[in-house]
N, C-alpha and C. Protein backbone atom coordinates (compact mmCIF):
# COMPACT_ATOMS: atom_id res chain seq x y z
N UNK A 1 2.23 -8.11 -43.98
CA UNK A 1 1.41 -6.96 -43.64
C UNK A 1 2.23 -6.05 -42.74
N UNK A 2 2.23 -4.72 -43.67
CA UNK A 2 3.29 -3.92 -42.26
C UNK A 2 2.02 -3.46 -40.93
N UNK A 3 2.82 -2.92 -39.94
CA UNK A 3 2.52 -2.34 -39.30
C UNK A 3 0.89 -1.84 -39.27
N UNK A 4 1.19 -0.49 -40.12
CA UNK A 4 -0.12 0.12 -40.45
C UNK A 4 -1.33 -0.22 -41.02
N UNK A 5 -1.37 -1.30 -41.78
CA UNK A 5 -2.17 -1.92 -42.69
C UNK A 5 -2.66 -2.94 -41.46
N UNK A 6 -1.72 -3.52 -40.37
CA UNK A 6 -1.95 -4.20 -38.78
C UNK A 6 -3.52 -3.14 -38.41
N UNK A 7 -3.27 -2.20 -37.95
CA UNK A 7 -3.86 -1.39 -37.91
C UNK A 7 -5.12 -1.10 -38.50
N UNK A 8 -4.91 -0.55 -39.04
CA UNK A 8 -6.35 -0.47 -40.38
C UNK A 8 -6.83 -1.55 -40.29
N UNK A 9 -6.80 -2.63 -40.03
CA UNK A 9 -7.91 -3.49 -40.45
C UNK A 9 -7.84 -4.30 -38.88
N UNK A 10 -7.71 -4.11 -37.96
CA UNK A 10 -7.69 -4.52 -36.50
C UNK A 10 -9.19 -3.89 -35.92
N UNK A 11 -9.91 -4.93 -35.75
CA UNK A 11 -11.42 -4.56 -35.15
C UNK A 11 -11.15 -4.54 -33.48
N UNK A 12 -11.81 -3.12 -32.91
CA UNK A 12 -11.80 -3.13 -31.51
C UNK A 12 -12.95 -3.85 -31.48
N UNK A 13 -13.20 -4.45 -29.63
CA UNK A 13 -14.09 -4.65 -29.08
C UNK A 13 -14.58 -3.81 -28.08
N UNK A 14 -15.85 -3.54 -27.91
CA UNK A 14 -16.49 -2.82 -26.96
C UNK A 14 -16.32 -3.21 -25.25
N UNK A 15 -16.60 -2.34 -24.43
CA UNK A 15 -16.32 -2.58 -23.07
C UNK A 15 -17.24 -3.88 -23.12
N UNK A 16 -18.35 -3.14 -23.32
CA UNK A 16 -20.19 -4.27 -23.13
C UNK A 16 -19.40 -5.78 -24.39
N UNK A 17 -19.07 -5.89 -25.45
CA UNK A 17 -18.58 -7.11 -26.04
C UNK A 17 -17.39 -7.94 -25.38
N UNK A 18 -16.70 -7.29 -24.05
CA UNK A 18 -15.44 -7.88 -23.63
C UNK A 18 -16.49 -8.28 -22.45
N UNK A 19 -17.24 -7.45 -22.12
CA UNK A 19 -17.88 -8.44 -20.77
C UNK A 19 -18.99 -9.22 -21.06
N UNK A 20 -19.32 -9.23 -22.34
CA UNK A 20 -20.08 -10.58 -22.56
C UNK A 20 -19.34 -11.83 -23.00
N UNK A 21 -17.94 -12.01 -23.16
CA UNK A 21 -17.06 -12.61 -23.68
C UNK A 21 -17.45 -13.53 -23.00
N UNK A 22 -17.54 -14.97 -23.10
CA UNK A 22 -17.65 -16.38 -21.93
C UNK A 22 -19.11 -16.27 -21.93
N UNK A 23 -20.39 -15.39 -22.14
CA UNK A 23 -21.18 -15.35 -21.14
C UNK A 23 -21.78 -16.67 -21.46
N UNK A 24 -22.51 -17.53 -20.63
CA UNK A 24 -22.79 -18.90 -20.57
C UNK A 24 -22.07 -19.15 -21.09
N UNK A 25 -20.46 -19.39 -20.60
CA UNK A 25 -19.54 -20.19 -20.43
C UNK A 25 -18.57 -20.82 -19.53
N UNK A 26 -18.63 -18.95 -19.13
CA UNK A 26 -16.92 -19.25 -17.77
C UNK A 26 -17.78 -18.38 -16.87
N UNK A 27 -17.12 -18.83 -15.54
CA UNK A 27 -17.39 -18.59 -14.39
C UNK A 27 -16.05 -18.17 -14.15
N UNK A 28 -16.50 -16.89 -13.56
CA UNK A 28 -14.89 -16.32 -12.40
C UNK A 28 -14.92 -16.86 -11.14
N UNK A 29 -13.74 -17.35 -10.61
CA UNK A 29 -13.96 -17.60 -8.79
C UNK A 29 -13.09 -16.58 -8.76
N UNK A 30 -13.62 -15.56 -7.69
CA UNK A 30 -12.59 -14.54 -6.99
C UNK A 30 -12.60 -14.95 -5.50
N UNK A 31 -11.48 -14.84 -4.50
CA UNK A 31 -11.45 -15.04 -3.43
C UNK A 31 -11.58 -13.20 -3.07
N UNK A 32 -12.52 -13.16 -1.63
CA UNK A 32 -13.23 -12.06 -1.05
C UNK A 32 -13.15 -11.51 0.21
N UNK A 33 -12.64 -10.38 0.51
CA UNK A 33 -12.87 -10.59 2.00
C UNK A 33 -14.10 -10.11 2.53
N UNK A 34 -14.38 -10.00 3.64
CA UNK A 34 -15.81 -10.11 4.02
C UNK A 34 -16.21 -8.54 3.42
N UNK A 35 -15.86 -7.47 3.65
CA UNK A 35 -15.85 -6.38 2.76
C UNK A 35 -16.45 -6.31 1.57
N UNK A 36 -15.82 -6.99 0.98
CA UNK A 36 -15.93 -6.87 -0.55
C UNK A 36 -17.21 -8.09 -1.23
N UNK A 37 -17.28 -9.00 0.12
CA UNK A 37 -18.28 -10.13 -0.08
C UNK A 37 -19.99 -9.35 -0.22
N UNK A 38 -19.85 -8.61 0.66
CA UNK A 38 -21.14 -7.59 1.30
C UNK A 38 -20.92 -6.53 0.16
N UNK A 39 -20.45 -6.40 -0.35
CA UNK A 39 -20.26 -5.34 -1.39
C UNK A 39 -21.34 -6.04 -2.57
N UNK A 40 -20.79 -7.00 -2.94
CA UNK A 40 -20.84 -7.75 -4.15
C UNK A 40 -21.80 -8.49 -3.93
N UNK A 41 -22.25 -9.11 -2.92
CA UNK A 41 -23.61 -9.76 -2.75
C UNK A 41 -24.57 -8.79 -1.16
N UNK A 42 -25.02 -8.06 -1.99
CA UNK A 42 -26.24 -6.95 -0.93
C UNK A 42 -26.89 -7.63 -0.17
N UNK A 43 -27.15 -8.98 -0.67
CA UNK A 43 -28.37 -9.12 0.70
C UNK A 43 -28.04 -9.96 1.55
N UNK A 44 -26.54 -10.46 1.27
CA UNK A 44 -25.73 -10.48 2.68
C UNK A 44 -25.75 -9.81 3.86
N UNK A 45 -26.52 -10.19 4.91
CA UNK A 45 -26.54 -9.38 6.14
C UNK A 45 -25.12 -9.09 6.93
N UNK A 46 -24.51 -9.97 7.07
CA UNK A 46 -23.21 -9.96 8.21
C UNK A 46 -22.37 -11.31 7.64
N UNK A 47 -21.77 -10.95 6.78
CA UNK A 47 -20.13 -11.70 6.08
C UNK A 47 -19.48 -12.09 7.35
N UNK A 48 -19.15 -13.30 7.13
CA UNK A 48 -18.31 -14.13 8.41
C UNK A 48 -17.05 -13.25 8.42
N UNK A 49 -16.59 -12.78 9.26
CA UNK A 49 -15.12 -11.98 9.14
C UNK A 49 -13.85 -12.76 9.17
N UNK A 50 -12.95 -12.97 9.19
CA UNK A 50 -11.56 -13.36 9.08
C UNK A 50 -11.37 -14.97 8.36
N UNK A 51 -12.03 -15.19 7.68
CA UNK A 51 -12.37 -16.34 6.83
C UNK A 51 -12.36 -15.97 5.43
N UNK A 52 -11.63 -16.65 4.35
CA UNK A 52 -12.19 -16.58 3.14
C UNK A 52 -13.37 -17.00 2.74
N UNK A 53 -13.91 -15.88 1.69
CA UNK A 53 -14.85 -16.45 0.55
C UNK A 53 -14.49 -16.42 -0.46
N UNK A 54 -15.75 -17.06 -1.16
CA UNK A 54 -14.94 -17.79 -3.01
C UNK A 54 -16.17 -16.62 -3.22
N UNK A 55 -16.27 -16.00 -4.70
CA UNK A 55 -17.43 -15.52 -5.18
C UNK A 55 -17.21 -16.35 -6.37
N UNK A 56 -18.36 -16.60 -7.26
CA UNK A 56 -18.58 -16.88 -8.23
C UNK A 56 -19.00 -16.39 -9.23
N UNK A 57 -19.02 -16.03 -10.42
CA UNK A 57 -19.38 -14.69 -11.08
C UNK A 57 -19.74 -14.90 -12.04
N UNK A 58 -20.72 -14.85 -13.06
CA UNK A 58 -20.78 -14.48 -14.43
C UNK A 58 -19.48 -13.79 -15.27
N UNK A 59 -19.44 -13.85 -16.37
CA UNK A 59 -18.81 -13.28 -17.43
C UNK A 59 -18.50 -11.91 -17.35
N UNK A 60 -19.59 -11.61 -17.17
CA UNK A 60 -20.16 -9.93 -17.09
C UNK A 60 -20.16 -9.43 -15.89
N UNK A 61 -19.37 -10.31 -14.50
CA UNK A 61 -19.60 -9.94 -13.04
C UNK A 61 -20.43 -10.08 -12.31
N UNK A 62 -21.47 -10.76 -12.98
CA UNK A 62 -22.94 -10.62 -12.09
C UNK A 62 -22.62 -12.12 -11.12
N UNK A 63 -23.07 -11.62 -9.90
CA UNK A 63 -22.97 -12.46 -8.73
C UNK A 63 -23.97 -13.97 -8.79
N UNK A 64 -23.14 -15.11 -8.98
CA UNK A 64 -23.78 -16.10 -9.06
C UNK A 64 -23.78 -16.82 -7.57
N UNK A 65 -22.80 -16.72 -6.82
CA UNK A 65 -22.96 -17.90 -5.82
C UNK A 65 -21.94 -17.59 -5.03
N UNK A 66 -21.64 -17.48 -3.45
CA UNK A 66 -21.00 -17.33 -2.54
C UNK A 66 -20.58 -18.29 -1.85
N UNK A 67 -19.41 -19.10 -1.46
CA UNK A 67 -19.09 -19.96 -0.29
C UNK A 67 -17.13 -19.91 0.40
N UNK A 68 -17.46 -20.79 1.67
CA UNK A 68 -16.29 -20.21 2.09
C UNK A 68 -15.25 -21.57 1.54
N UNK A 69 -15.45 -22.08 0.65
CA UNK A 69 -14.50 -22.96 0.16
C UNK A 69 -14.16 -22.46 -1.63
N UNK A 70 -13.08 -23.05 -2.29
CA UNK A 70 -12.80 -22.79 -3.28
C UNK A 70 -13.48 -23.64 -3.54
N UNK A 71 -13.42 -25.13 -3.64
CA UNK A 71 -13.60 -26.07 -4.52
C UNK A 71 -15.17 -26.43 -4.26
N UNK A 72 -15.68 -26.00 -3.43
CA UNK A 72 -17.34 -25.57 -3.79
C UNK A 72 -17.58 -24.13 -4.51
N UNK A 73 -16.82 -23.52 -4.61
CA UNK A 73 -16.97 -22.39 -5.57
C UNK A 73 -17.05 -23.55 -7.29
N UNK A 74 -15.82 -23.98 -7.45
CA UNK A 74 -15.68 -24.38 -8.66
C UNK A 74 -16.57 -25.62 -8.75
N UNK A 75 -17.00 -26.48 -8.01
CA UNK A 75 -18.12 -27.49 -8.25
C UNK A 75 -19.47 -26.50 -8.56
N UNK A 76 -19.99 -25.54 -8.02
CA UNK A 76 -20.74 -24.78 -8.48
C UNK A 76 -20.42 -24.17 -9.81
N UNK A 77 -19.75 -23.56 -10.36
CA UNK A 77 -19.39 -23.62 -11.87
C UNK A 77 -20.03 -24.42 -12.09
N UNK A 78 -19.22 -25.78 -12.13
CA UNK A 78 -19.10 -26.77 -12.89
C UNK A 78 -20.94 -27.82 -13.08
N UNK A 79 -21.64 -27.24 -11.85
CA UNK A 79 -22.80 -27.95 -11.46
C UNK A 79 -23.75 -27.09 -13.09
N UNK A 80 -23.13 -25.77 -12.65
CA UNK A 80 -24.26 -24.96 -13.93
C UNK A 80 -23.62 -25.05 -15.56
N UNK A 81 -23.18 -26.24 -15.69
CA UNK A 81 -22.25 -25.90 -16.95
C UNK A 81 -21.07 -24.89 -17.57
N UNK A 82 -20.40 -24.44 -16.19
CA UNK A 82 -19.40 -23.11 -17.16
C UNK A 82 -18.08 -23.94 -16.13
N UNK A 83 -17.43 -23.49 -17.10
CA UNK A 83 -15.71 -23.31 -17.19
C UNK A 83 -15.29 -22.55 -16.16
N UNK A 84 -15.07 -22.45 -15.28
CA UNK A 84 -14.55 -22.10 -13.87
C UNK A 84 -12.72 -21.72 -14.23
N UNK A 85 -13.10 -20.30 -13.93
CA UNK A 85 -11.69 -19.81 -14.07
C UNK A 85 -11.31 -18.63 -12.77
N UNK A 86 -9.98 -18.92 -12.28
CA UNK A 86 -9.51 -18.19 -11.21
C UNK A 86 -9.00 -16.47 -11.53
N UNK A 87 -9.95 -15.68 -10.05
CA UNK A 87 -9.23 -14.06 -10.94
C UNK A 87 -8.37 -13.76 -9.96
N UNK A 88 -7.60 -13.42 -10.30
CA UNK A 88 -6.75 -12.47 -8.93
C UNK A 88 -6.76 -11.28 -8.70
C-alpha cells in the first residue's frame, strides 16, 4: 500500500473518542502540586502545601480520588477495577 492509499483509508478519531479511550479501564495517576490539586478537585478547601499529591483520574480526566501517596493512588485504581497508569 503506497503512501496515499495509507491515507485514504486511515480513520481519524475524535477529541471526545480519544478521551473515552480506557473509559472503565485505566486510571491516570498524575502527581500535583497543591495548586493544581485545588484546581482539579474544587471542593478542596486548603491543599496541604509543600507535599506531593497523587490525583487519580478517569480516562476522560474526571477526578476520581486524591492522596498524598502514590501507591495509595494506584491501590485505589486497582480497588475500582482499572489499570493504573502514570502521566507526566
Amino acid at each position: 500500500m503506497n503512501k496515499m492509499e495509507n491515507e485514504k483509508t486511515r480513520t481519524l478519531m475524535s477529541l471526545k473518542e480519544l478521551a473515552l479511550l480506557g473509559d472503565g479501564e485505566v486510571a491516570y495517576i498524575k502527581q500535583l502540586d497543591s495548586d493544581a490539586a485545588t484546581e482539579l478537585f474544587p471542593a478542596l478547601d486548603d491543599a496541604p502545601e509543600g507535599i506531593d499529591l497523587f490525583a487519580v483520574l478517569g480516562a476522560d480526566g474526571t477526578p476520581i480520588a486524591l492522596t498524598d501517596s502514590r501507591n495509595a493512588a494506584i491501590a485505589n485504581a486497582l480497588e475500582n477495577d482499572l489499570v493504573p497508569v502514570s502521566v507526566h
